[in-house]
Protein backbone atom coordinates (compact mmCIF):
# COMPACT_ATOMS: atom_id res chain seq x y z
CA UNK A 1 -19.21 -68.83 8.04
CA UNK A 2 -17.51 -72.52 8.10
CA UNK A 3 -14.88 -72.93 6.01
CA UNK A 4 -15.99 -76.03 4.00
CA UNK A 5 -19.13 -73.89 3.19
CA UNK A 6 -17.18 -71.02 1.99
CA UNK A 7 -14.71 -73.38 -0.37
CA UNK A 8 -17.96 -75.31 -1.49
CA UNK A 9 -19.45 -71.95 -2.42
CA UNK A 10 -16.38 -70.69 -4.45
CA UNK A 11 -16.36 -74.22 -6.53
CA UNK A 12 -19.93 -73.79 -7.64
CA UNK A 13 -19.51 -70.27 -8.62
CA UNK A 14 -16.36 -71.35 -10.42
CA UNK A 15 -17.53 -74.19 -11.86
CA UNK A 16 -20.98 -71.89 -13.32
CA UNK A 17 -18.09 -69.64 -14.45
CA UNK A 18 -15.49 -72.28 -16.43
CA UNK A 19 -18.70 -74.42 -17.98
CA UNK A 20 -20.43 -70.35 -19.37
CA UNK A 21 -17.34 -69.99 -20.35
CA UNK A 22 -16.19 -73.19 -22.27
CA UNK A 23 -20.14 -73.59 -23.53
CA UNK A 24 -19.48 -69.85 -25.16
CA UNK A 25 -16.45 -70.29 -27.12
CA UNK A 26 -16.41 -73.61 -28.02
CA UNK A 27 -15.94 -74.47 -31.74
CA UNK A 28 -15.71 -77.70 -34.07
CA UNK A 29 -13.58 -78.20 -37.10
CA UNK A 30 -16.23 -79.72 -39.53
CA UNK A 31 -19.44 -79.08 -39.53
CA UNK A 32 -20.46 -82.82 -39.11
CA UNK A 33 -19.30 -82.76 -35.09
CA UNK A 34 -21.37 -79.68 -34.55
CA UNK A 35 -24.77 -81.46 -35.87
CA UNK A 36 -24.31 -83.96 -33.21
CA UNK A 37 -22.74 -81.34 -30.67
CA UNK A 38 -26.11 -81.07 -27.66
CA UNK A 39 -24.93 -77.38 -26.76
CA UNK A 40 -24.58 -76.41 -30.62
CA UNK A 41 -27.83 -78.17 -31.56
CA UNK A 42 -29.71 -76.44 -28.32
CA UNK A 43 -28.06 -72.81 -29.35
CA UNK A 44 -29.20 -73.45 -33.14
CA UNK A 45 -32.55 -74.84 -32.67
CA UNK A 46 -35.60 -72.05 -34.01
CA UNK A 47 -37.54 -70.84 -30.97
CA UNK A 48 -41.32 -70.59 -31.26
CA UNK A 49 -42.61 -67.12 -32.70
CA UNK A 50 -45.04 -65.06 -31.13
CA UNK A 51 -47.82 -65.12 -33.51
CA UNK A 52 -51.44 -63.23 -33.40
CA UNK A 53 -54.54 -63.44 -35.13
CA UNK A 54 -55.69 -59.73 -34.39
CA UNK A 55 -53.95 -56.61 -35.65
CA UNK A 56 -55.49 -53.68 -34.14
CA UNK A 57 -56.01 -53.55 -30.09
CA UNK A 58 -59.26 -53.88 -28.50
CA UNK A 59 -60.20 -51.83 -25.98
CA UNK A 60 -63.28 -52.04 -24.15
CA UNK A 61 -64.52 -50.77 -20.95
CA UNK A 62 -64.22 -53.41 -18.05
CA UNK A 63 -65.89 -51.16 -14.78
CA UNK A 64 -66.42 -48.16 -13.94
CA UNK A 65 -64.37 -46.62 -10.88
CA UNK A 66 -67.17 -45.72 -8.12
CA UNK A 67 -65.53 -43.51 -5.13
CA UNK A 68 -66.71 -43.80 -1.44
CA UNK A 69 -66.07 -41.74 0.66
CA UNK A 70 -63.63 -42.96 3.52
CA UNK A 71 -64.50 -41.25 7.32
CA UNK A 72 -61.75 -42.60 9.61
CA UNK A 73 -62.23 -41.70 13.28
CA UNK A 74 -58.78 -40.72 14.53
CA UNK A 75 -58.12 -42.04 18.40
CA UNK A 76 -55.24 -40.37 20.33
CA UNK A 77 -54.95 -41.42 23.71
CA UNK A 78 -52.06 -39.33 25.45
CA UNK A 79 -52.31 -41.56 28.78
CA UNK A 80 -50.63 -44.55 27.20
CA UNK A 81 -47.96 -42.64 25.53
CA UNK A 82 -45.42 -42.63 29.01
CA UNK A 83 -46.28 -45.12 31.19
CA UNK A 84 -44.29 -48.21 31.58
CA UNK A 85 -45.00 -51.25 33.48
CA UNK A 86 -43.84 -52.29 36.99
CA UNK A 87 -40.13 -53.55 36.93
CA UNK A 88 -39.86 -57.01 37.20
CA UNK A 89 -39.27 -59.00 40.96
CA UNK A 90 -36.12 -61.24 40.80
């Protein structure tokens, strides 16, 4: 592997590391610079709820399984098993 891909690759994975990092244990002193902090207000925001209008499951018969029955013809054909071609001509 090159060497300026294997440094670039350690920077990214360091940099992914130091910004998890600083984004998880970050903290403000008032509560004013957290309301307009962009990682505080994304952490803080409500996600949507799953919601449903039906309590009980429905179940209901989509198709019925028909078998067939499957006849393969095997082949074995023992004269193609050892020969080899010609060697080639230089």
């Amino acid at each position: 592997m090159r060497l300026w891909l294997r440094w670039s690759a350690w920077l990214c994975l360091s940099l992914v590391f130091w910004t998890a990092a600083a984004e998880s244990t970050h903290n403000h002193p008032n509560p004013v610079k957290a309301a307009s902090c962009s990682i505080c207000v994304a952490a803080h925001s409500s996600s949507p709820t799953a919601s449903s209008s039906r309590t009980q499951p429905v179940f209901a018969t989509v198709g019925v399984l028909r078998d067939e029955e499957v006849l393969a013809k095997a082949e074995f054909d023992a004269s193609s098993l050892g020969i080899r071609g010609p060697p080639a001509a230089l």
